[in-house]
PDB file of N, CA and C in Angstrom:
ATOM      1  N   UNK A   1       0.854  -1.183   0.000  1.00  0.00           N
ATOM      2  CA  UNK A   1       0.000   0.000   0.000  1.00  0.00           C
ATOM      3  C   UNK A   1       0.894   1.239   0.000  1.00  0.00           C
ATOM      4  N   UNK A   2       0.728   2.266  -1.026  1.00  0.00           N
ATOM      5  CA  UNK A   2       1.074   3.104  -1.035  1.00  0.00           C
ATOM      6  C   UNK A   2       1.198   4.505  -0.212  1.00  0.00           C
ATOM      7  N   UNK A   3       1.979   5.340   0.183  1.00  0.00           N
ATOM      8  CA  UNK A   3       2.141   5.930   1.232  1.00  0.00           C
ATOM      9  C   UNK A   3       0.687   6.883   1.475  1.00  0.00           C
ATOM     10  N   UNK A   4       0.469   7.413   0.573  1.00  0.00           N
ATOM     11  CA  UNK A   4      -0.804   7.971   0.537  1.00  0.00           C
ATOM     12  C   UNK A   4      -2.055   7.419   0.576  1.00  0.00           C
ATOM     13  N   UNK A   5      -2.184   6.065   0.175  1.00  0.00           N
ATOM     14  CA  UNK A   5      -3.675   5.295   0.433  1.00  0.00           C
ATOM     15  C   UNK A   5      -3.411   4.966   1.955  1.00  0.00           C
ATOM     16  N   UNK A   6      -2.500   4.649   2.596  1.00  0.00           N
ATOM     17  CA  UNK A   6      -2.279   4.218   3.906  1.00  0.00           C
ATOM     18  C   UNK A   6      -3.130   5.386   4.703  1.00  0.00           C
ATOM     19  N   UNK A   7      -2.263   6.301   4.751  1.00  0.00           N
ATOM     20  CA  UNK A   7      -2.581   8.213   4.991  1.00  0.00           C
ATOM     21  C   UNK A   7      -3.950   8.174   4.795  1.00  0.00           C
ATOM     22  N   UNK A   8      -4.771   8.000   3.843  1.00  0.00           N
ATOM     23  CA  UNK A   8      -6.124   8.461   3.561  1.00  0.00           C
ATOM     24  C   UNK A   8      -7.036   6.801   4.442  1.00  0.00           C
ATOM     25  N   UNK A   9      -6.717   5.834   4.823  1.00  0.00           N
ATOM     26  CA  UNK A   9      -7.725   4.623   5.678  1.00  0.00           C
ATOM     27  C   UNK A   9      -6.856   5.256   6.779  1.00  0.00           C
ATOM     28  N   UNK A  10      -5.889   5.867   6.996  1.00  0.00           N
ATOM     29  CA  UNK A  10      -5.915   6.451   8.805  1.00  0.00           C
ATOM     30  C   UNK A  10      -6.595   7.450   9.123  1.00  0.00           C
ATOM     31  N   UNK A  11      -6.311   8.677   8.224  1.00  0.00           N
ATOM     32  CA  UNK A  11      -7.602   9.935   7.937  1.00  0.00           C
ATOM     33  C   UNK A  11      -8.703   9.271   8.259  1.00  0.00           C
ATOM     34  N   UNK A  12      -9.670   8.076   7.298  1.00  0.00           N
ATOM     35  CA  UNK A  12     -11.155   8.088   7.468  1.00  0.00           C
ATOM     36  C   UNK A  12     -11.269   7.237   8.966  1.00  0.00           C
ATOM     37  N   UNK A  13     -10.362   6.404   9.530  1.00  0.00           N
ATOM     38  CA  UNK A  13     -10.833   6.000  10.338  1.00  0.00           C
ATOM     39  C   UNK A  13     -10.813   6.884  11.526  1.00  0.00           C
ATOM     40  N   UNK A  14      -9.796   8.519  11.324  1.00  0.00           N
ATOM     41  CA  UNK A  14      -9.540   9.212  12.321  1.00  0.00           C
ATOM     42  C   UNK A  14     -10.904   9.959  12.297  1.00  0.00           C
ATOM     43  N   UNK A  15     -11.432  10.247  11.148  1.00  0.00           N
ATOM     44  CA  UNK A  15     -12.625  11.159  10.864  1.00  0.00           C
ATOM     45  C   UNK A  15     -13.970  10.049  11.398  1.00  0.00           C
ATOM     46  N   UNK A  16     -13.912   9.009  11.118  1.00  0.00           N
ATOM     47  CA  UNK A  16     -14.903   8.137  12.035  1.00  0.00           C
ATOM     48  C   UNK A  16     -15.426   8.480  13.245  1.00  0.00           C
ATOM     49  N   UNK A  17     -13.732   8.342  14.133  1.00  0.00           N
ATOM     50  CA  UNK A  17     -13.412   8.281  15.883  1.00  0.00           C
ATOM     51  C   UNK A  17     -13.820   9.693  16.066  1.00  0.00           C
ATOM     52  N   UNK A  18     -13.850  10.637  15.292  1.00  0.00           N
ATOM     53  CA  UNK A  18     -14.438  12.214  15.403  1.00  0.00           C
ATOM     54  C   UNK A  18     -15.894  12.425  15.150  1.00  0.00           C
ATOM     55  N   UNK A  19     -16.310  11.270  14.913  1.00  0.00           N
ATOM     56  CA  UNK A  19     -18.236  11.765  14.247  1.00  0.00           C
ATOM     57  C   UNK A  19     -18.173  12.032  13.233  1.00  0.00           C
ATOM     58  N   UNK A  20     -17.129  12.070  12.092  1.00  0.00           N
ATOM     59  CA  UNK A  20     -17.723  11.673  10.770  1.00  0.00           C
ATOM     60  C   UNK A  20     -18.244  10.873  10.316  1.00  0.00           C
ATOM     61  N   UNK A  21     -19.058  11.222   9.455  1.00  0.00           N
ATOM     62  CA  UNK A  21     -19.744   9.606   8.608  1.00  0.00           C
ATOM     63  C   UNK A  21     -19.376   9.679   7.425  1.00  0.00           C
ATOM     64  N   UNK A  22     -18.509   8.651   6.829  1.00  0.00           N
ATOM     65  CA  UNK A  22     -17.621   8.630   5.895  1.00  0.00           C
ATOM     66  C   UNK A  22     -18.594   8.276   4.434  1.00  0.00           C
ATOM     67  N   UNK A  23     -19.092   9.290   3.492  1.00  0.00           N
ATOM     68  CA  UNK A  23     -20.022   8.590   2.361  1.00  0.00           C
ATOM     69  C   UNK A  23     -18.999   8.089   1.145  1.00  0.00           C
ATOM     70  N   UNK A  24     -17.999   8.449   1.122  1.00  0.00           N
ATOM     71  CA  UNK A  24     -17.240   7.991  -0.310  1.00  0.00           C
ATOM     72  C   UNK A  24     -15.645   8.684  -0.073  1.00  0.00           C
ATOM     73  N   UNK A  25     -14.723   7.530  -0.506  1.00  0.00           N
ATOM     74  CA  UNK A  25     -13.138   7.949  -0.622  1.00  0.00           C
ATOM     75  C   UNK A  25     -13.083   7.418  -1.765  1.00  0.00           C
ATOM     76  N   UNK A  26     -11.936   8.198  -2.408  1.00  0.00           N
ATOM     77  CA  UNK A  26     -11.288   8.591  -3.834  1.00  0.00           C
ATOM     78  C   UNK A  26     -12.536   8.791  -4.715  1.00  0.00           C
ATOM     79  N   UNK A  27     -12.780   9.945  -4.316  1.00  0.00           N
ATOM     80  CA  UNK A  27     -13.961  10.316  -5.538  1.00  0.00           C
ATOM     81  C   UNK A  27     -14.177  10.445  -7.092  1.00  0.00           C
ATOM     82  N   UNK A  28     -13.778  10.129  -7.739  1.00  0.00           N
ATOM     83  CA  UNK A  28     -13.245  10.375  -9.039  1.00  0.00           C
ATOM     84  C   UNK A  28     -13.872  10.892 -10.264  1.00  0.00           C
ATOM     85  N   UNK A  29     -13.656  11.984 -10.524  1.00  0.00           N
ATOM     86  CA  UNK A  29     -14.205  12.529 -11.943  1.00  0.00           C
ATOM     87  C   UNK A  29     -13.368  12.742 -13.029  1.00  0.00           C
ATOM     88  N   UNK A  30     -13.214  12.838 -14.153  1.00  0.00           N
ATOM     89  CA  UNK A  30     -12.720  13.367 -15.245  1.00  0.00           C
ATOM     90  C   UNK A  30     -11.734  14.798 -14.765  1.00  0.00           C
ATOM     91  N   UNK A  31     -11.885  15.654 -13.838  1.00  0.00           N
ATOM     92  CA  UNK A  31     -11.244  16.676 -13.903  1.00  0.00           C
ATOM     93  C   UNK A  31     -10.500  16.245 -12.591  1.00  0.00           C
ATOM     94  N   UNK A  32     -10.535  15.175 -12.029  1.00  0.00           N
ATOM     95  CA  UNK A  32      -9.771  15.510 -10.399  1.00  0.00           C
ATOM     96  C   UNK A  32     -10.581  14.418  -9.326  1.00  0.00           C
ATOM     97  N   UNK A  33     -10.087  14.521  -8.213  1.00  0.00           N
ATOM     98  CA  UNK A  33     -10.356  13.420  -7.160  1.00  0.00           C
ATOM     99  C   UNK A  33     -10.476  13.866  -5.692  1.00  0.00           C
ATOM    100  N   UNK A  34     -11.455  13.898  -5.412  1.00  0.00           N
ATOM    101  CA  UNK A  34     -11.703  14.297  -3.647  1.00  0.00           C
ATOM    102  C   UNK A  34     -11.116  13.324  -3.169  1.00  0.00           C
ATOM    103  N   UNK A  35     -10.524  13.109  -2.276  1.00  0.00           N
ATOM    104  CA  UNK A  35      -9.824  12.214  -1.130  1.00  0.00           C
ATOM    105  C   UNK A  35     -11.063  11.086  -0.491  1.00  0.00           C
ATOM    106  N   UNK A  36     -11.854  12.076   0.291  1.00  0.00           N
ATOM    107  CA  UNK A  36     -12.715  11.798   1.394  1.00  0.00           C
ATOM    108  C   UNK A  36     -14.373  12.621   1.510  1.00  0.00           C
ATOM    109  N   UNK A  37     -15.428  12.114   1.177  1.00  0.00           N
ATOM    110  CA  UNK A  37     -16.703  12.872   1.454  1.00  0.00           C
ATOM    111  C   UNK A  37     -17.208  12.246   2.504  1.00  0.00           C
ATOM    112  N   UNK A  38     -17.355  13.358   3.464  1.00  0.00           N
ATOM    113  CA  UNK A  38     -18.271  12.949   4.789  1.00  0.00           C
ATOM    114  C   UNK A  38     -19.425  13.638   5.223  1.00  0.00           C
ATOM    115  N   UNK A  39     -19.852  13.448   6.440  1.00  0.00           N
ATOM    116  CA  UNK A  39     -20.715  13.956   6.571  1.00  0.00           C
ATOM    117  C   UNK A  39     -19.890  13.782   8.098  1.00  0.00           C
ATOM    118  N   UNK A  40     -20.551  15.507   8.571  1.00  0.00           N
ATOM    119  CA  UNK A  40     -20.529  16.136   9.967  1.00  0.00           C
ATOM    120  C   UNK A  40     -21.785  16.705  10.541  1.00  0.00           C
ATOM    121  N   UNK A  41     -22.419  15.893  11.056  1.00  0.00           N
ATOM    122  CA  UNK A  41     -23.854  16.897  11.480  1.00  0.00           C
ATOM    123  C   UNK A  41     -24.313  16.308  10.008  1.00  0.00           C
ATOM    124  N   UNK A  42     -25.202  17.735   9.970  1.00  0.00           N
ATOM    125  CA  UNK A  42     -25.626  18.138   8.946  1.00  0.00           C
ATOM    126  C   UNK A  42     -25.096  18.705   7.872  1.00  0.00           C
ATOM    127  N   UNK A  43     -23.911  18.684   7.992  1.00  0.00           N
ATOM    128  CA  UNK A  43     -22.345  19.588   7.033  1.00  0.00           C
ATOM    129  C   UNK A  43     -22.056  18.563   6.339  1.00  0.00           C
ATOM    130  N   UNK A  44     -21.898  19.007   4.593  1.00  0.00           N
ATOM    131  CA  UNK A  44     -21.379  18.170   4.061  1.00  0.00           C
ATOM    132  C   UNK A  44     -19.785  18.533   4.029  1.00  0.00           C
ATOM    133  N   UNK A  45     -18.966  17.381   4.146  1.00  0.00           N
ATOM    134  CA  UNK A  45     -17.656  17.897   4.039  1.00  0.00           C
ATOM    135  C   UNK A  45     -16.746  17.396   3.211  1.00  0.00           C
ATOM    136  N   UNK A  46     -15.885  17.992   2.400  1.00  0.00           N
ATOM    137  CA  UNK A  46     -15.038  17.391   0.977  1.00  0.00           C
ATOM    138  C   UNK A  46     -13.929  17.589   2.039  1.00  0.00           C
ATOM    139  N   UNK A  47     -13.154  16.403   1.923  1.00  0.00           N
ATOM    140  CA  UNK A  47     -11.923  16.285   2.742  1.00  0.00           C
ATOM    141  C   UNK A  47      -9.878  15.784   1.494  1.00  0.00           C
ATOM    142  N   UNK A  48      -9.510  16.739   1.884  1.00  0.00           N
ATOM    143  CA  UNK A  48      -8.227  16.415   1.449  1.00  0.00           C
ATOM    144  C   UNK A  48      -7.218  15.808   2.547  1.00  0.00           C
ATOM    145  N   UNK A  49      -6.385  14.622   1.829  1.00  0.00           N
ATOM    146  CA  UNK A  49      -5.652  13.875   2.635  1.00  0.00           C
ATOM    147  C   UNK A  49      -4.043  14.351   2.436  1.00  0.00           C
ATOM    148  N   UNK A  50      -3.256  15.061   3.373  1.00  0.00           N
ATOM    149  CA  UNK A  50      -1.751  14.786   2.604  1.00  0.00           C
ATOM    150  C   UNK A  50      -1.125  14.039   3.475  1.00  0.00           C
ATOM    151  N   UNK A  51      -0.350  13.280   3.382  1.00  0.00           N
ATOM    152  CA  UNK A  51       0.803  12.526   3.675  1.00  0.00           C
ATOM    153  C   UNK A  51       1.946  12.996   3.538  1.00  0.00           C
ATOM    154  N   UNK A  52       2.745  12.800   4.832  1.00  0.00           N
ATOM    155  CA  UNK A  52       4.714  13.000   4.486  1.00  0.00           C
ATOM    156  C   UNK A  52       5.338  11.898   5.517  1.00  0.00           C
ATOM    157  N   UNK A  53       6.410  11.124   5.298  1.00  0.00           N
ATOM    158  CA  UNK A  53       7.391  10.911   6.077  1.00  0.00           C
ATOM    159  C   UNK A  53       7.760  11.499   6.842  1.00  0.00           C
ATOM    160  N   UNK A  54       7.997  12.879   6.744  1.00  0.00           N
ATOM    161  CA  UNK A  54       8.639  13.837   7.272  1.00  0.00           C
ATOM    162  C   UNK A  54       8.613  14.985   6.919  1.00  0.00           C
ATOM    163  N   UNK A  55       9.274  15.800   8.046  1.00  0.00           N
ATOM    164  CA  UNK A  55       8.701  17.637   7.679  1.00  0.00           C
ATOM    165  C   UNK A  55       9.898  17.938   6.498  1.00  0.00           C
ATOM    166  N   UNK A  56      10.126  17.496   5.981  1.00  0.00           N
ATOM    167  CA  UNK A  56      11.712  18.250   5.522  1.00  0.00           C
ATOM    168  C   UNK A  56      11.314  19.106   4.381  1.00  0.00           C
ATOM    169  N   UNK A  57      10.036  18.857   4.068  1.00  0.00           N
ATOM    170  CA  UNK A  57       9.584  19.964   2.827  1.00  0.00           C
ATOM    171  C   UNK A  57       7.855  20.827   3.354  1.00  0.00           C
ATOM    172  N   UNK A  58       8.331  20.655   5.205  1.00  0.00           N
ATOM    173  CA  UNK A  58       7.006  21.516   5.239  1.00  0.00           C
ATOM    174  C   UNK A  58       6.066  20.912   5.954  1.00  0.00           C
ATOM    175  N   UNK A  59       5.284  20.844   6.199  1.00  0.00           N
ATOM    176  CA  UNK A  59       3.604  20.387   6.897  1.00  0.00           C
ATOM    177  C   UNK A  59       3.210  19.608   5.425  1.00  0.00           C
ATOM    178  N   UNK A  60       2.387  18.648   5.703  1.00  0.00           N
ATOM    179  CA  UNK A  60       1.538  18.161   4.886  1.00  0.00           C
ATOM    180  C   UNK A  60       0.517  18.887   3.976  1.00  0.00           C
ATOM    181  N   UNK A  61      -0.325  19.988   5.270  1.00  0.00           N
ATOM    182  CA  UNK A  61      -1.352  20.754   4.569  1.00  0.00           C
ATOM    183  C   UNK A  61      -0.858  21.623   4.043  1.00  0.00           C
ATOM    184  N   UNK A  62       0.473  21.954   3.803  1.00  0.00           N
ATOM    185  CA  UNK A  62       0.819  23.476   2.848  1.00  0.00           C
ATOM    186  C   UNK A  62       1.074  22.946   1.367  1.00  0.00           C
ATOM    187  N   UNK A  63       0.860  21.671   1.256  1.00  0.00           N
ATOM    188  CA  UNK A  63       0.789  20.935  -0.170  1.00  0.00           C
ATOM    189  C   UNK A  63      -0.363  21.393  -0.822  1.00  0.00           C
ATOM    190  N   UNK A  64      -1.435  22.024   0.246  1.00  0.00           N
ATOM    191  CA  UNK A  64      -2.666  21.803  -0.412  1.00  0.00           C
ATOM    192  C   UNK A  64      -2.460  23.770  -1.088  1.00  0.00           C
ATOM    193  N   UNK A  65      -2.640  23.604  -1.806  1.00  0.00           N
ATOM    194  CA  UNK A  65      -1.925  25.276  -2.530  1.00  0.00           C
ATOM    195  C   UNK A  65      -3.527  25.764  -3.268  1.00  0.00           C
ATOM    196  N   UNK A  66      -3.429  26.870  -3.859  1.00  0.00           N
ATOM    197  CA  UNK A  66      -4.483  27.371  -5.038  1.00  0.00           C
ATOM    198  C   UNK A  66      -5.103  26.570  -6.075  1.00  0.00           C
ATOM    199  N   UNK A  67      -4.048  25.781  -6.661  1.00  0.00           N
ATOM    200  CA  UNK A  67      -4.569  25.554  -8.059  1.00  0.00           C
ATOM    201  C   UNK A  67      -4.931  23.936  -7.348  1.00  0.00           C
ATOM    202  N   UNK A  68      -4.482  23.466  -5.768  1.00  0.00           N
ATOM    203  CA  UNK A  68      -5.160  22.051  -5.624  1.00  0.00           C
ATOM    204  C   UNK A  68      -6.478  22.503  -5.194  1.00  0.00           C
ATOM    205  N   UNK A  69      -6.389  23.703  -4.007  1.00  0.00           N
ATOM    206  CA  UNK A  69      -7.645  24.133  -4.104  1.00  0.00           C
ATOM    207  C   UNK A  69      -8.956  23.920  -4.668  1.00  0.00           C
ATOM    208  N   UNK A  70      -8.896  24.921  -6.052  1.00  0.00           N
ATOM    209  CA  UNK A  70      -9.423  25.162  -6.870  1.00  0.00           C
ATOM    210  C   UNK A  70      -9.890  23.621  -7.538  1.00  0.00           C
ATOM    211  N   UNK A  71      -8.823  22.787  -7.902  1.00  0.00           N
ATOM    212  CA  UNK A  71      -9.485  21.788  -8.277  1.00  0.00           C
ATOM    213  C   UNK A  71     -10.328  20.862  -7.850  1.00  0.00           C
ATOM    214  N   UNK A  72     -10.113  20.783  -6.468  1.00  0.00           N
ATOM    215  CA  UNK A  72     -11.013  20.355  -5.374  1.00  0.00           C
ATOM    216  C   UNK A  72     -12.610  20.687  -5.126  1.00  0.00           C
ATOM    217  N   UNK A  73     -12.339  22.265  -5.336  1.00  0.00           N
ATOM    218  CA  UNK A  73     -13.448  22.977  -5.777  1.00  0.00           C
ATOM    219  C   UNK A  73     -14.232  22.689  -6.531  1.00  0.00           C
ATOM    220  N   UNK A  74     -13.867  22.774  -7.756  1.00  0.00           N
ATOM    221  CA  UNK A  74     -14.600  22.444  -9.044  1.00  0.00           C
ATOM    222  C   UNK A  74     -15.135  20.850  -8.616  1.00  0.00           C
ATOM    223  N   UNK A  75     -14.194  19.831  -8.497  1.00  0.00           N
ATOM    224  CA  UNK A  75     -15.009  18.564  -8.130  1.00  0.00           C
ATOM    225  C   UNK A  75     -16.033  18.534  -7.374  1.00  0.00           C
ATOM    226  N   UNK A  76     -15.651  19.179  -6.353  1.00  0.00           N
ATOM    227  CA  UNK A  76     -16.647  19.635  -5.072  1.00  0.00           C
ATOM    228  C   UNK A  76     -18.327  20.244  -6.105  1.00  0.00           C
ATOM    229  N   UNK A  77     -17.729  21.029  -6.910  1.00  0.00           N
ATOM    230  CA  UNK A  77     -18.997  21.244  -7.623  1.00  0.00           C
ATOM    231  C   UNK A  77     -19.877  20.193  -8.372  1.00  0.00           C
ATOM    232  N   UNK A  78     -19.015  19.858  -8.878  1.00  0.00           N
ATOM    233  CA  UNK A  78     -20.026  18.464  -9.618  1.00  0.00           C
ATOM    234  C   UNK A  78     -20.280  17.280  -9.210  1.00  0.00           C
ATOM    235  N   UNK A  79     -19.749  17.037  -8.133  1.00  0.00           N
ATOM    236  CA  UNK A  79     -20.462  16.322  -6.808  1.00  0.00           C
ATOM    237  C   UNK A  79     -21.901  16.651  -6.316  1.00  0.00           C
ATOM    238  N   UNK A  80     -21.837  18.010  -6.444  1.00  0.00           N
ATOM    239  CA  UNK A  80     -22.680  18.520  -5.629  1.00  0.00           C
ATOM    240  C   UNK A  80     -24.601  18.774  -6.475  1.00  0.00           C
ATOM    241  N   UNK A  81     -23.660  19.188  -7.950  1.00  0.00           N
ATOM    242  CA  UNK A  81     -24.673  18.848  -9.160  1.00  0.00           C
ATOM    243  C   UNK A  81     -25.410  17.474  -9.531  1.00  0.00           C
ATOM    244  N   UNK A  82     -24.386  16.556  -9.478  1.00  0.00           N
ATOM    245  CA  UNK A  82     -24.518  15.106  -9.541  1.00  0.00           C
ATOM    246  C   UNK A  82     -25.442  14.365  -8.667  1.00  0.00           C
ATOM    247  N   UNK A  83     -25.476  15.272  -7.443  1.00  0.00           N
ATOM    248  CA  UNK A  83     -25.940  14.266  -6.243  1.00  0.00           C
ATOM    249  C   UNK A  83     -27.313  15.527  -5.825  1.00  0.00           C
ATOM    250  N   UNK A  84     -27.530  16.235  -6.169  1.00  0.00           N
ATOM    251  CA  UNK A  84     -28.750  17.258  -6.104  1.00  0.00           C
ATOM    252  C   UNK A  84     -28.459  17.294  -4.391  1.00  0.00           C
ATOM    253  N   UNK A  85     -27.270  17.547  -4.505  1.00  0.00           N
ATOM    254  CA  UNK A  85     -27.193  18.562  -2.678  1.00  0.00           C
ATOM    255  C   UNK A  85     -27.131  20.192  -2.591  1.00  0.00           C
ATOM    256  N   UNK A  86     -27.117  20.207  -1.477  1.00  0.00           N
ATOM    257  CA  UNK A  86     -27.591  22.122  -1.634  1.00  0.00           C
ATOM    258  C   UNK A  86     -26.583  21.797  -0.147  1.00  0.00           C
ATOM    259  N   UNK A  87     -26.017  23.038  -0.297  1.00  0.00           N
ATOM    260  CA  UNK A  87     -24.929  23.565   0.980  1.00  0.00           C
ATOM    261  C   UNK A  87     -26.098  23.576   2.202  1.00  0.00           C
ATOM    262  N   UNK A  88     -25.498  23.632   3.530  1.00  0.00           N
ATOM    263  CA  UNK A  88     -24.132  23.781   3.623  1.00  0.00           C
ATOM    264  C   UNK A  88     -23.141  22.696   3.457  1.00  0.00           C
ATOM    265  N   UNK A  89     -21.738  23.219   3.094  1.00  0.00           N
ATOM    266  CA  UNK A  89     -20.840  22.087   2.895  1.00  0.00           C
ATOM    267  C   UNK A  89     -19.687  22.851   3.385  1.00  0.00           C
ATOM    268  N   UNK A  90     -18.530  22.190   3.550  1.00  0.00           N
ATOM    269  CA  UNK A  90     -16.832  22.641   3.683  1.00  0.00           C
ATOM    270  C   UNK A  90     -16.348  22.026   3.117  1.00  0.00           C
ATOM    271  N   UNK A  91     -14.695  22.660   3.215  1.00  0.00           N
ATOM    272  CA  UNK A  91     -13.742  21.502   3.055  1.00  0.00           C
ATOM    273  C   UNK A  91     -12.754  21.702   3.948  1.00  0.00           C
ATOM    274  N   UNK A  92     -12.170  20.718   4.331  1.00  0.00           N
ATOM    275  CA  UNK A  92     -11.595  20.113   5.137  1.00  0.00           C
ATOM    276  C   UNK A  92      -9.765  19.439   4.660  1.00  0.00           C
ATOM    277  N   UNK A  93      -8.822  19.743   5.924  1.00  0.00           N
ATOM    278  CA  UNK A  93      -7.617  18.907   5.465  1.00  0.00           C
ATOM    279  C   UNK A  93      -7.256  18.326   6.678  1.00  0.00           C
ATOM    280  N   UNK A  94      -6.964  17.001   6.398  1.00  0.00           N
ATOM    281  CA  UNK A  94      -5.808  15.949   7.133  1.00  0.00           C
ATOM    282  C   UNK A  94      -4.951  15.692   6.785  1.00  0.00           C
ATOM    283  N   UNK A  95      -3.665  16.376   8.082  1.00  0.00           N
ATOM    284  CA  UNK A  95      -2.353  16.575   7.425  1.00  0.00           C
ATOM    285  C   UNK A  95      -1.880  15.371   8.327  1.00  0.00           C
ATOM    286  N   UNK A  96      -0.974  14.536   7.410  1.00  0.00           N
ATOM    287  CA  UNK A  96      -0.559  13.118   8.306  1.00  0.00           C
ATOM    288  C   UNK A  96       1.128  13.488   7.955  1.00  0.00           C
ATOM    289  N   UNK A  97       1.614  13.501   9.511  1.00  0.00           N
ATOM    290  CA  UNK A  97       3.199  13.251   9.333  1.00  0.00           C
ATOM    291  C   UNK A  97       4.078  12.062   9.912  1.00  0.00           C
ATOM    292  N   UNK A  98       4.788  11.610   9.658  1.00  0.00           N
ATOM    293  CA  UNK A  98       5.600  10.307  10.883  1.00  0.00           C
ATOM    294  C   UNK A  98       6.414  10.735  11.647  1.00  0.00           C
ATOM    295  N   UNK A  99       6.521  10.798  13.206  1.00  0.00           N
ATOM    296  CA  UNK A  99       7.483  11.015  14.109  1.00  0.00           C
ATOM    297  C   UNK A  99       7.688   9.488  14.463  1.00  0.00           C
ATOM    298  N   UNK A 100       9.174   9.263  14.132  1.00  0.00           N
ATOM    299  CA  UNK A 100       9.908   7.731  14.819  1.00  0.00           C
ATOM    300  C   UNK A 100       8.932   6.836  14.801  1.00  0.00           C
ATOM    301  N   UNK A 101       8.182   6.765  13.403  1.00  0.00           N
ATOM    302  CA  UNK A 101       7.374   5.856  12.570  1.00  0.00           C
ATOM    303  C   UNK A 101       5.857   5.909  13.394  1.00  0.00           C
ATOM    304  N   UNK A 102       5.901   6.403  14.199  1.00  0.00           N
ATOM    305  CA  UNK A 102       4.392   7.085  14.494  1.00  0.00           C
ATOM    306  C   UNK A 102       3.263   8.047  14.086  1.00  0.00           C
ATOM    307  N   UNK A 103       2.370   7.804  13.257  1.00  0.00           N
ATOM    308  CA  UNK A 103       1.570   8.926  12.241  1.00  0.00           C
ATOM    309  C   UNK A 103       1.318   9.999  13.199  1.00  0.00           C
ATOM    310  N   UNK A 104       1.315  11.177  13.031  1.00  0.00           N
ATOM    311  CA  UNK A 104       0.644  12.457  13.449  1.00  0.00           C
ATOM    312  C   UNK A 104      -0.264  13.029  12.762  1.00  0.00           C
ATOM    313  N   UNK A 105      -1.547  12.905  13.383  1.00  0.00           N
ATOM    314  CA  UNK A 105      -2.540  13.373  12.283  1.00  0.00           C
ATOM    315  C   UNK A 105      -3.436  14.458  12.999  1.00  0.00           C
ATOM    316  N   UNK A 106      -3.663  15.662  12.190  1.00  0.00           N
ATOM    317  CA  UNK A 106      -4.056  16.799  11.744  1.00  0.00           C
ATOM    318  C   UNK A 106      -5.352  17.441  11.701  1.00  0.00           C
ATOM    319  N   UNK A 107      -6.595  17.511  12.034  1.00  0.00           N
ATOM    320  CA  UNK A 107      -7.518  17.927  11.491  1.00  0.00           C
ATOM    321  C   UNK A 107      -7.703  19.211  11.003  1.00  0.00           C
ATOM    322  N   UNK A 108      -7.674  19.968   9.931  1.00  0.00           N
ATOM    323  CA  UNK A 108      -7.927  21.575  10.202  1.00  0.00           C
ATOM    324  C   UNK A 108      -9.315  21.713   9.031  1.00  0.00           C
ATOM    325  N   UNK A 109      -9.972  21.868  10.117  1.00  0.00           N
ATOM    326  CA  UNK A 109     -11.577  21.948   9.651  1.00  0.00           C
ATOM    327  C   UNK A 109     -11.947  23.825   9.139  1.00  0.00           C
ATOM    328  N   UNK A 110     -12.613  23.733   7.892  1.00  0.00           N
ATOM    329  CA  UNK A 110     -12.266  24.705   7.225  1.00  0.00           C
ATOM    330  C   UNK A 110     -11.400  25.298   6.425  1.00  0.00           C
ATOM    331  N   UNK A 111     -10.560  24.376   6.427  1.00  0.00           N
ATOM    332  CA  UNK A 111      -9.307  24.955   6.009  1.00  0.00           C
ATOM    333  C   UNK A 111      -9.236  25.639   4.705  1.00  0.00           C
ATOM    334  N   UNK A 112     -10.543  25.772   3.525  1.00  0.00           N
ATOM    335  CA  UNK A 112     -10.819  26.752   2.568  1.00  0.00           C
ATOM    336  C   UNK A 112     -11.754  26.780   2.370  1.00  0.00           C
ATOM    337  N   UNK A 113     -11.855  28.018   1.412  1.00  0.00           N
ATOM    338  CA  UNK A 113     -13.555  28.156   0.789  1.00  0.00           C
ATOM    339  C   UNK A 113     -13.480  27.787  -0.153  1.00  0.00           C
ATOM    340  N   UNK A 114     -14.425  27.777  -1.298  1.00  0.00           N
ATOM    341  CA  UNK A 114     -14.625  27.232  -2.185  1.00  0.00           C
ATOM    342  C   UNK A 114     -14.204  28.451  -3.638  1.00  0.00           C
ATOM    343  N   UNK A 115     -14.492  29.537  -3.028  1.00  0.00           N
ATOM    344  CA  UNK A 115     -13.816  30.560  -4.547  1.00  0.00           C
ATOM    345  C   UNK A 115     -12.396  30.915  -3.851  1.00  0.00           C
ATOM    346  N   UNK A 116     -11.460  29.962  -2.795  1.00  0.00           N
ATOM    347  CA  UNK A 116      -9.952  30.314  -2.878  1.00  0.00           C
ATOM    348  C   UNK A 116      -9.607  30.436  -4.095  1.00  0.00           C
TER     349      UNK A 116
END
């Protein structure tokens, strides 16, 4: 298993142990791929997963930039067309790092809007 599918079944099971209700991982459309769709409450939430070994290039979530943003976004949109949902919704990042092979994981709820 690849470092990042590992990262994203520790994410959903971390988002579980938090009261998420997990509706779909690796979402996949023609333009791009949500990680993680859950549900919080009544909040729908599009979740991004990053993974690192290690900090040596940074936090996990500063991977998540504009143009991943944005693409997230747009999926986020036709998810949202597709499935005749109406907001409210977020999005969401889980930043996973390894200290002395121990995951450190992240929640930062909100972490963008949707016209970043």
């Amino acid at each position: 298993m690849s470092l990042g599918a590992k990262g994203e079944e520790l994410a959903a099971e971390f988002l579980r142990q938090n009261g998420y209700r997990i509706i779909k991982q690796n979402y996949r459309t023609p333009i791009g791929e949500i990680d993680i769709i859950a549900g919080d409450g009544e909040i729908l939430v599009f979740i991004e997963v990053k993974t690192r070994q290690a900090l040596d290039y940074g936090l996990p979530s500063e991977a998540v930039n504009r143009i991943k943003r944005r693409k997230i976004g747009n999926v986020a949109l036709l998810y949202l067309k597709k499935y005749k949902v109406l907001p409210p919704c977020r999005f969401d990042v889980v930043s996973i790092h390894y200290e002395k092979g121990i995951p450190q994981l992240e929640l930062i709820k909100d972490a963008f809007e949707l016209n970043d």
